[in-house]
C-alpha atoms as a PDB file:
ATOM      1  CA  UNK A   1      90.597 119.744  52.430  1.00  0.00           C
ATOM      2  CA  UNK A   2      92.703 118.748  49.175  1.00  0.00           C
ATOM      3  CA  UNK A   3      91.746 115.346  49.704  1.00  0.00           C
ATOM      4  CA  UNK A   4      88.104 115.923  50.325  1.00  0.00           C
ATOM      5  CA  UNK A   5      87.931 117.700  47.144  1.00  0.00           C
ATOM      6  CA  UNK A   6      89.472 114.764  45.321  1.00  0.00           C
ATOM      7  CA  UNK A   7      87.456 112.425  46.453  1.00  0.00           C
ATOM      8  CA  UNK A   8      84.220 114.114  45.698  1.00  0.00           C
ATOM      9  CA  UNK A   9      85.758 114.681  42.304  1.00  0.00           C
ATOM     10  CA  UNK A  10      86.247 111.067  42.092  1.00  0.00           C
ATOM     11  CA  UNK A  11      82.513 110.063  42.975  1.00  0.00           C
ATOM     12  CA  UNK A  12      80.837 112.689  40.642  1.00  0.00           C
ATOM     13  CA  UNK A  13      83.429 110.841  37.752  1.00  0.00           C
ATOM     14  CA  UNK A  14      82.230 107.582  38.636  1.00  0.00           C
ATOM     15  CA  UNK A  15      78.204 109.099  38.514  1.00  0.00           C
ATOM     16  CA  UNK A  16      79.103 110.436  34.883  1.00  0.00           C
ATOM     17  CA  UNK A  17      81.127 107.555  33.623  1.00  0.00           C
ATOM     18  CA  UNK A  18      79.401 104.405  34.955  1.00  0.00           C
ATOM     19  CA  UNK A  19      75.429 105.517  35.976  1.00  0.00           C
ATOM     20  CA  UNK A  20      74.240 105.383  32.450  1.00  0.00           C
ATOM     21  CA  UNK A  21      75.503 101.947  32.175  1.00  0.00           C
ATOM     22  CA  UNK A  22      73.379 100.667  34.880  1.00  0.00           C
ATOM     23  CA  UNK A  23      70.941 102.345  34.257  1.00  0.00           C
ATOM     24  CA  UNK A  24      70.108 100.052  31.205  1.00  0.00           C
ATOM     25  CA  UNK A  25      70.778  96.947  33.243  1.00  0.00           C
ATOM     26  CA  UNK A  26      67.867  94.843  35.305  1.00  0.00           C
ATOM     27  CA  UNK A  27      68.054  95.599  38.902  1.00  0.00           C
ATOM     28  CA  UNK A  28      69.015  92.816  41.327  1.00  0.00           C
ATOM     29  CA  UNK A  29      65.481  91.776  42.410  1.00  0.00           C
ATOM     30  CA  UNK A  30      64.665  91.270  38.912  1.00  0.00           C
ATOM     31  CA  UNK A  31      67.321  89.223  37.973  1.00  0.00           C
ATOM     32  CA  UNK A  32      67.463  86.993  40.982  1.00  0.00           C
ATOM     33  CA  UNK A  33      63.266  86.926  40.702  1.00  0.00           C
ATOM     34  CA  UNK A  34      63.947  85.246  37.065  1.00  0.00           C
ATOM     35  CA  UNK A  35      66.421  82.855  37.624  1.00  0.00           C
ATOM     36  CA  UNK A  36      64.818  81.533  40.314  1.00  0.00           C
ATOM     37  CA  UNK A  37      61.468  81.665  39.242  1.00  0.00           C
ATOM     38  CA  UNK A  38      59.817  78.089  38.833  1.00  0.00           C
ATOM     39  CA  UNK A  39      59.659  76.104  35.667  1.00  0.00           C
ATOM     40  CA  UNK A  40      56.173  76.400  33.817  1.00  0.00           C
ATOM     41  CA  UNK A  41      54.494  74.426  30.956  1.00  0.00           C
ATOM     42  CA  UNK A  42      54.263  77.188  28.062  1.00  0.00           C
ATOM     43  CA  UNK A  43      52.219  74.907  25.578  1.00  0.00           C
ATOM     44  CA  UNK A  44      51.008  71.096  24.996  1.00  0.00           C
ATOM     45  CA  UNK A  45      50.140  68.961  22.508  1.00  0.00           C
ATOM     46  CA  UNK A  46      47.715  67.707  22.567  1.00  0.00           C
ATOM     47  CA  UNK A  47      45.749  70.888  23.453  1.00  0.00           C
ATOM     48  CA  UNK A  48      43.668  70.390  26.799  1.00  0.00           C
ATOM     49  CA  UNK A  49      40.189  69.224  25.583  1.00  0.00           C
ATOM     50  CA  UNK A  50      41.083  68.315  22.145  1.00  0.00           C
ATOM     51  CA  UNK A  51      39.150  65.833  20.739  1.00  0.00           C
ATOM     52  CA  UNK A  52      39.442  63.728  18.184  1.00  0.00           C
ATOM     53  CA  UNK A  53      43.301  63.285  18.081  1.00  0.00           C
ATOM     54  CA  UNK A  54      44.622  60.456  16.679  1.00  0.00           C
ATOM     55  CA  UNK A  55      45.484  57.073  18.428  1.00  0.00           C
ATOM     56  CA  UNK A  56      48.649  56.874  17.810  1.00  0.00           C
ATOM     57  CA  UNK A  57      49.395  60.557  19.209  1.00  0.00           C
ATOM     58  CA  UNK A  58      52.810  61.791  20.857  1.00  0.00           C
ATOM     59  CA  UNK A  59      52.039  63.520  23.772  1.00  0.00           C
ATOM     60  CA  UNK A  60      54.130  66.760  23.844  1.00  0.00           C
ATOM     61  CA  UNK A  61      54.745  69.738  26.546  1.00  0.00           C
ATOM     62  CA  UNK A  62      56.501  72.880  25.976  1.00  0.00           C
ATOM     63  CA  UNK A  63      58.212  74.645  28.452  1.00  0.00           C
ATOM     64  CA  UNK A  64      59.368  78.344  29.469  1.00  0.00           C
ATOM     65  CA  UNK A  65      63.240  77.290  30.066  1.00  0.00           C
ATOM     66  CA  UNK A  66      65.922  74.588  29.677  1.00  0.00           C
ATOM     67  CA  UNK A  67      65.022  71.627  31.882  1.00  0.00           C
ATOM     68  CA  UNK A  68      67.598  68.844  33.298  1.00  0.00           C
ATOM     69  CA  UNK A  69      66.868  66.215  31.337  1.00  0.00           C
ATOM     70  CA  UNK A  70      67.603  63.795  34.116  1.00  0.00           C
ATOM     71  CA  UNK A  71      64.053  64.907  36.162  1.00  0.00           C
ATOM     72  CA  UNK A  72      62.436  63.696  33.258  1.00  0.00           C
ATOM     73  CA  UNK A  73      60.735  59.649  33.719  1.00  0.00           C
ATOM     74  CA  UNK A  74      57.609  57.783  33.090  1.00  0.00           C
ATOM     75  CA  UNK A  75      57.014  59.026  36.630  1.00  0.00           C
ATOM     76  CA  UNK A  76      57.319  62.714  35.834  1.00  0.00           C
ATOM     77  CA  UNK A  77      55.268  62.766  32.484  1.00  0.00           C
ATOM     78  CA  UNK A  78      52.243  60.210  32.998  1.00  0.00           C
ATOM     79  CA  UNK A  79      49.900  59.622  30.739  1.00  0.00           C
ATOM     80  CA  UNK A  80      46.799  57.871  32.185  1.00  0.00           C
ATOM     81  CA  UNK A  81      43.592  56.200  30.768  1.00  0.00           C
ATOM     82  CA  UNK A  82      40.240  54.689  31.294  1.00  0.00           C
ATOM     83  CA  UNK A  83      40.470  53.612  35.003  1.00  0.00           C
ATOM     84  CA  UNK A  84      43.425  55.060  36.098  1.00  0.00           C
ATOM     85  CA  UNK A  85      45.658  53.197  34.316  1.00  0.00           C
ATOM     86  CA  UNK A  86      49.000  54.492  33.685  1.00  0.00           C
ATOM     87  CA  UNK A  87      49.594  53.892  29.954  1.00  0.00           C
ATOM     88  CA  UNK A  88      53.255  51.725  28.939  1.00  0.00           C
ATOM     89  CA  UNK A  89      55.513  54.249  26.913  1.00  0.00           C
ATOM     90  CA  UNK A  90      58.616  56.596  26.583  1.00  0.00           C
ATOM     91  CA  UNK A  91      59.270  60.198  27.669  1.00  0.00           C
ATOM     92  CA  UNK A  92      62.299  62.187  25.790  1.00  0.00           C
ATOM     93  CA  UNK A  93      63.576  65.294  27.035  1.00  0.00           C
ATOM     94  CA  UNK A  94      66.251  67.224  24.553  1.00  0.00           C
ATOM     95  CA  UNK A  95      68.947  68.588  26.833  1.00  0.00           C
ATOM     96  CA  UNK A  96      70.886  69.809  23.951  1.00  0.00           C
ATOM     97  CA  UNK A  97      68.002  71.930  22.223  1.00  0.00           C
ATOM     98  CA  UNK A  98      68.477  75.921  22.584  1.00  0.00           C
ATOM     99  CA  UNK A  99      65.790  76.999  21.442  1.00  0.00           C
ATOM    100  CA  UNK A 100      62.942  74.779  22.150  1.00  0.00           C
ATOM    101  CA  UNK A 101      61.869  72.956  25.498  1.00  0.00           C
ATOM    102  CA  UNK A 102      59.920  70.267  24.956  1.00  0.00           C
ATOM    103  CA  UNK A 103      59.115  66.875  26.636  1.00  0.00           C
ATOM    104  CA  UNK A 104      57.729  63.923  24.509  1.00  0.00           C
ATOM    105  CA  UNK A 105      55.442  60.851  25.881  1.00  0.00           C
ATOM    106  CA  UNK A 106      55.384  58.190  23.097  1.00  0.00           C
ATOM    107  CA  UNK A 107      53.046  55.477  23.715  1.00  0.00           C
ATOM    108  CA  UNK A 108      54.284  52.172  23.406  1.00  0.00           C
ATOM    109  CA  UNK A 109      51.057  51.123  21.301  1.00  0.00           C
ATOM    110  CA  UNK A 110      48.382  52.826  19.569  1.00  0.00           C
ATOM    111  CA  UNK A 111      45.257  54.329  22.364  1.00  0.00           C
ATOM    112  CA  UNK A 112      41.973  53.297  22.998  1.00  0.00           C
ATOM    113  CA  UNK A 113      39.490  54.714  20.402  1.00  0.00           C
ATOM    114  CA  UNK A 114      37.249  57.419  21.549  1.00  0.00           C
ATOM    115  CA  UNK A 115      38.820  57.347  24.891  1.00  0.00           C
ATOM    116  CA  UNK A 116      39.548  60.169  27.103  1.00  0.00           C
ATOM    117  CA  UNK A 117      43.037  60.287  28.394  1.00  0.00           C
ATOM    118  CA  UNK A 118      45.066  61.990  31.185  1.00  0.00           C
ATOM    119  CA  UNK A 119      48.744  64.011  30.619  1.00  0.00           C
ATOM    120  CA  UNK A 120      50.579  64.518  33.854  1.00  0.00           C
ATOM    121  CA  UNK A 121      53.403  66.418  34.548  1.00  0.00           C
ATOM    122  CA  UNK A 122      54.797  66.057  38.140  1.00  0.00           C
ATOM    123  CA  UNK A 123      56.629  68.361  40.382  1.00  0.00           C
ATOM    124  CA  UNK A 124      59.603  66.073  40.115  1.00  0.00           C
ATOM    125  CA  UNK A 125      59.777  68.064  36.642  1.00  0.00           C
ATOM    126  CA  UNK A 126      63.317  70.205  37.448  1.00  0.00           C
ATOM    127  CA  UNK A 127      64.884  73.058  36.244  1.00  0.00           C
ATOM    128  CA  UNK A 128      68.907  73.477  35.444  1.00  0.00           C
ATOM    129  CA  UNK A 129      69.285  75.690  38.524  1.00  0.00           C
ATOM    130  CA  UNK A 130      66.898  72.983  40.338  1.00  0.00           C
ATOM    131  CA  UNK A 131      63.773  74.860  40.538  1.00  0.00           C
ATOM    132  CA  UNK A 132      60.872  72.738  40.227  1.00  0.00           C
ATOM    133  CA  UNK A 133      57.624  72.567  38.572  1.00  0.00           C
ATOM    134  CA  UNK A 134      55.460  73.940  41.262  1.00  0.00           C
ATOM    135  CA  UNK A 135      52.261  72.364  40.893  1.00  0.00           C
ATOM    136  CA  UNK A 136      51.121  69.459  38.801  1.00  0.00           C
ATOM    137  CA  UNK A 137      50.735  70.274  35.124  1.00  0.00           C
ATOM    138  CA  UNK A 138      47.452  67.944  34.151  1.00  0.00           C
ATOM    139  CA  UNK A 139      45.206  67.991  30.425  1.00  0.00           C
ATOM    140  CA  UNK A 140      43.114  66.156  28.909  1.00  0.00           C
ATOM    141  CA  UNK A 141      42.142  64.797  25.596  1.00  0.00           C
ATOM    142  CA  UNK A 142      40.322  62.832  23.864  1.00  0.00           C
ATOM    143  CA  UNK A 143      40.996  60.201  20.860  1.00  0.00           C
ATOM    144  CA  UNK A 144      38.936  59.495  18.075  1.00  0.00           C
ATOM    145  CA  UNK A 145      38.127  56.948  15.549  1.00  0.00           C
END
């Protein structure tokens, strides 16, 4: 009976002592739900439907978490114009950024003028914990003058 009584003893200590600590923690769904959850394009530039952007743009995409800079390729972030043409360039990816998440297209020469023109970010697009992008990411925009 002695030990019975020590042992409850010993789980109402742990309820006092260690229960309000978890209680401010996120529960285990939550945290597995986030770090698994797939990577999503938080913002571009240009905006989808912009018009009148400049021909010698850099396409930019923003991102809701740090990315492995290896997923990133001219066959990952396309940019394509009149006819379906994919358009010559470079994509940059900062692996080393904290804070901010973002994936560049440069062209390699100024647009068209007053052309409309296709971004297109594939599923190939890959998390750090590999989670992917989990649909296409596609805008468009047009250039002006």
């Amino acid at each position: 009976m002695k030990s019975k009584k020590l042992y409850l003893l010993l789980v109402f200590v742990f309820i006092i002592a260690v229960m309000p600590v978890l209680s401010g923690c996120a529960s285990v769904g939550d945290s597995i739900g986030s770090v698994f959850s797939p990577v999503a394009v938080t913002l571009t530039s240009p905006e989808n439907g912009a018009v009148n952007i400049p021909t010698n743009v850099v396409v930019k995409a923003s991102f809701n978490e740090a990315l492995n800079a290896l997923s990133f390729s001219r066959g990952t972030f396309l940019l394509i114009g009149p006819l379906g043409k994919k358009v010559e360039g470079t994509v940059y990816y900062n692996p080393n950024s904290l804070t901010s998440y973002i994936a560049s297209f440069t062209p390699a020469g100024p647009l068209r003028p007053n052309t409309e023109y296709t971004a297109e970010l594939t599923t190939g697009i890959m998390g750090n914990l590999k989670q992917h992008l989990s649909k296409p990411y596609i805008w468009k925009f047009t250039t002006g003058e």
